[in-house]
C-alpha atoms as a PDB file:
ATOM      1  CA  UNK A   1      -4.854  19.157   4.965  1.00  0.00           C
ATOM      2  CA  UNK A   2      -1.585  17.730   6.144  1.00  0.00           C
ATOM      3  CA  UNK A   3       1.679  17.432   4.482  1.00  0.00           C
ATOM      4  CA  UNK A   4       4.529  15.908   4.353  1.00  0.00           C
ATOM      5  CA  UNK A   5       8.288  16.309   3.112  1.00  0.00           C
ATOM      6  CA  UNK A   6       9.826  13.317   1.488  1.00  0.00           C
ATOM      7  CA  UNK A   7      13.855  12.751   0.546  1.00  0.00           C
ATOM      8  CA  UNK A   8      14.635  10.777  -2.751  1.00  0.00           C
ATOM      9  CA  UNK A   9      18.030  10.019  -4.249  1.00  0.00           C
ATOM     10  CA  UNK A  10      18.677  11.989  -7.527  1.00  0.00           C
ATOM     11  CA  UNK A  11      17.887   8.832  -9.331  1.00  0.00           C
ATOM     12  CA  UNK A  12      14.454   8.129  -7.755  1.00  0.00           C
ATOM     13  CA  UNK A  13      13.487  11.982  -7.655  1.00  0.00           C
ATOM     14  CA  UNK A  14      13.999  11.765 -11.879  1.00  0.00           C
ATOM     15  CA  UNK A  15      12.165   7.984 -12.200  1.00  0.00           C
ATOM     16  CA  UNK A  16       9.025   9.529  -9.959  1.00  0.00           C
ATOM     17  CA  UNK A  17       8.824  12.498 -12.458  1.00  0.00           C
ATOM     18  CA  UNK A  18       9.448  10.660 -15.148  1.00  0.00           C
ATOM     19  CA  UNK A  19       6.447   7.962 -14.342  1.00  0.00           C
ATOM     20  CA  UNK A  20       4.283  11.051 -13.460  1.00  0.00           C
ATOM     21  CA  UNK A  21       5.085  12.706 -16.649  1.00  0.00           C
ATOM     22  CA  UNK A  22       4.184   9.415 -18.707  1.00  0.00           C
ATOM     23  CA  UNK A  23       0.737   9.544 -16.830  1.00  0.00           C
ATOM     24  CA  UNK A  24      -0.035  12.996 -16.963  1.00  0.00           C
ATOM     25  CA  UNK A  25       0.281  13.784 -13.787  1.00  0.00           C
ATOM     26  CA  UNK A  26       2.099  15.801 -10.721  1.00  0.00           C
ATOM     27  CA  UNK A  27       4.231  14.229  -8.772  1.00  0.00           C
ATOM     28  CA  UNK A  28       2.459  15.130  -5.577  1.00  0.00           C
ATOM     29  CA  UNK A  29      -0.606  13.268  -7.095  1.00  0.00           C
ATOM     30  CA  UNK A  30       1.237  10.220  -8.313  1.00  0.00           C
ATOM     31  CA  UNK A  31       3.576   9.867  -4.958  1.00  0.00           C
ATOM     32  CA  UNK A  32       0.277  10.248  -2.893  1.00  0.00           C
ATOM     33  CA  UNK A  33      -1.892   7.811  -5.163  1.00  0.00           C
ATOM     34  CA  UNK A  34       1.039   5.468  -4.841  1.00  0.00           C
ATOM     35  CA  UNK A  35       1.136   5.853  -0.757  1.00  0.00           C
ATOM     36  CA  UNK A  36      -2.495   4.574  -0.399  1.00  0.00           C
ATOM     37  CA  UNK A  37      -1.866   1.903  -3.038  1.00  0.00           C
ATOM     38  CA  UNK A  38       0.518   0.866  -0.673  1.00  0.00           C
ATOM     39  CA  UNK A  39      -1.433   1.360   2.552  1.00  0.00           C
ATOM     40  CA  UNK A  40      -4.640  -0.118   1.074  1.00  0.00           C
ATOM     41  CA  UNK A  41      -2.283  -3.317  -0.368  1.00  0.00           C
ATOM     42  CA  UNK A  42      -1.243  -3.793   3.136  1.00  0.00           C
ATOM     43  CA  UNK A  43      -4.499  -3.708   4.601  1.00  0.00           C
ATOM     44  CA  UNK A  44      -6.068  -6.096   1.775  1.00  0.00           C
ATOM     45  CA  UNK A  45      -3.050  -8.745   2.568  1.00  0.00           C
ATOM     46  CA  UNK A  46      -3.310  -8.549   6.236  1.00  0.00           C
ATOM     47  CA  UNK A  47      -7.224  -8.967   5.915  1.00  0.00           C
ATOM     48  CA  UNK A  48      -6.627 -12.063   3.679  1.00  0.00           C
ATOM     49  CA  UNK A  49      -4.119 -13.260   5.868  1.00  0.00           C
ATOM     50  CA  UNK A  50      -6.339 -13.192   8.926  1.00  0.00           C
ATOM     51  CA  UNK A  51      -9.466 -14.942   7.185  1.00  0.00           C
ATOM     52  CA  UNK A  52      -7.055 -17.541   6.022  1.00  0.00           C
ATOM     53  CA  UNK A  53      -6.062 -17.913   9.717  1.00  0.00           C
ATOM     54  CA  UNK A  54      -9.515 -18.040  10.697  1.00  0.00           C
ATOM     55  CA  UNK A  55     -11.094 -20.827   8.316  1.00  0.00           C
ATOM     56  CA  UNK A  56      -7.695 -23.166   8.840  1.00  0.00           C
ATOM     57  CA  UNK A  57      -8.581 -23.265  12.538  1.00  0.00           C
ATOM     58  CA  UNK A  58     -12.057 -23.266  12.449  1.00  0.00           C
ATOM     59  CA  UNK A  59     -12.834 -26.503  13.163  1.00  0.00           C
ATOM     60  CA  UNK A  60      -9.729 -26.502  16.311  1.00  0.00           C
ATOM     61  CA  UNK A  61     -11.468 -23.393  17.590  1.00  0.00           C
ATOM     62  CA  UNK A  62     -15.413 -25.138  17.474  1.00  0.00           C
ATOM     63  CA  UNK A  63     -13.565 -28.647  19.347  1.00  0.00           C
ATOM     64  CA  UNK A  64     -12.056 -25.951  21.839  1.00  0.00           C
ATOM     65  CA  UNK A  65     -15.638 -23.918  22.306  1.00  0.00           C
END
């Protein structure tokens, strides 16, 4: 498996081990949970985003065909 090396700030390196703490958890496992959160949030928005697109210019896209 691949890795990779992240910088944090003092302040963020002590919030991520403090959240992972509260959880019960390693910070590797939290900060990579939180990564495909992130990547998987994206992809959900830009999916939504695109079927919005899609039924708002339905009927344009039919008068076009």
């Amino acid at each position: 498996m691949a890795g990779l090396n992240l910088r944090f700030t003092d302040e963020e390196l002590d919030a991520l081990r403090d959240r992972a703490a509260a959880e019960g958890r390693s910070m590797q496992a939290f900060a990579h949970d939180a990564v495909i959160a992130a990547i998987n949030e994206h992809s959900r928005l830009f999916n939504e985003a695109a079927d919005h697109v899609l039924k708002a210019s339905a009927e344009l896209n039919r008068r076009l065909a």
